[in-house]
Protein backbone atom coordinates (compact mmCIF):
# COMPACT_ATOMS: atom_id res chain seq x y z
CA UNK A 1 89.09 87.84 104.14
CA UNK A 2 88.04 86.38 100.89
CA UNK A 3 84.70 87.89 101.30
CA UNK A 4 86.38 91.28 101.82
CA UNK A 5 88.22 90.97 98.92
CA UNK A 6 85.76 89.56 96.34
CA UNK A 7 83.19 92.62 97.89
CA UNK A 8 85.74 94.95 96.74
CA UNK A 9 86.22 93.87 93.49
CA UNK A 10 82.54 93.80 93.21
CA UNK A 11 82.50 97.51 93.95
CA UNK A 12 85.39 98.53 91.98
CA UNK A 13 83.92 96.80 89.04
CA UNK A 14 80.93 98.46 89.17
CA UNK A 15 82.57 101.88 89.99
CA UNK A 16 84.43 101.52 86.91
CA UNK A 17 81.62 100.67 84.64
CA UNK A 18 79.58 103.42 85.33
CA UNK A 19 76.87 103.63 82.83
CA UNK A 20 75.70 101.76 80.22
CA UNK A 21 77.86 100.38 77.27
CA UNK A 22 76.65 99.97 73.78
CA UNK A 23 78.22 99.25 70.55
CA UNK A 24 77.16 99.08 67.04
CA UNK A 25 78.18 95.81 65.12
CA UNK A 26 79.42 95.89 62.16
CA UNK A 27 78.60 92.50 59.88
CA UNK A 28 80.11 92.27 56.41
CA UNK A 29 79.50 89.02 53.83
CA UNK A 30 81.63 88.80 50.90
CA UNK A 31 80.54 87.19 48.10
CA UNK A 32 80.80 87.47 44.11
CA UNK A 33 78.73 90.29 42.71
CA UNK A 34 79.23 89.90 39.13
CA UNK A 35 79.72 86.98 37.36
CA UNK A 36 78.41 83.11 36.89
CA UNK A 37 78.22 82.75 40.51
CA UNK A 38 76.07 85.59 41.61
CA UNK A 39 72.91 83.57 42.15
CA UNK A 40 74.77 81.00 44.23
CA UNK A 41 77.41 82.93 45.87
CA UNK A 42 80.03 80.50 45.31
CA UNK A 43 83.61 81.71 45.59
CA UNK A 44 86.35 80.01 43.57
CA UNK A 45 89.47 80.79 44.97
CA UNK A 46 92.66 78.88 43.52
CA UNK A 47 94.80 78.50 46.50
CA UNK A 48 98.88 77.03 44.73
C-alpha cells in the first residue's frame, strides 16, 4: 500500500511538472553612491 501510494505521487509529480522550469534572479546591493562613503560602502543609518 505505501508503495502504491508513494508510486503515485511520484507520477503525479512528474505529470505536473512537465517541462523544464527556469527563472531569472534578480540580485540587487544597496549601497551609498554619492558621498564620503562611496569607496567603502558604509551605510550610516541612525536608527531612534
Amino acid at each position: 500500500m505505501k508503495k502504491l501510494l508513494f508510486s503515485a505521487a511520484i507520477v503525479a509529480s512528474l505529470a505536473t511538472s512537465g517541462g523544464t522550469a527556469r527563472a531569472d534572479v534578480l540580485i540587487g546591493v544597496a549601497g551609498p553612491v554619492t558621498g564620503p562613503n562611496v569607496a567603502f560602502g558604509a551605510i550610516d543609518i541612525e536608527r531612534d
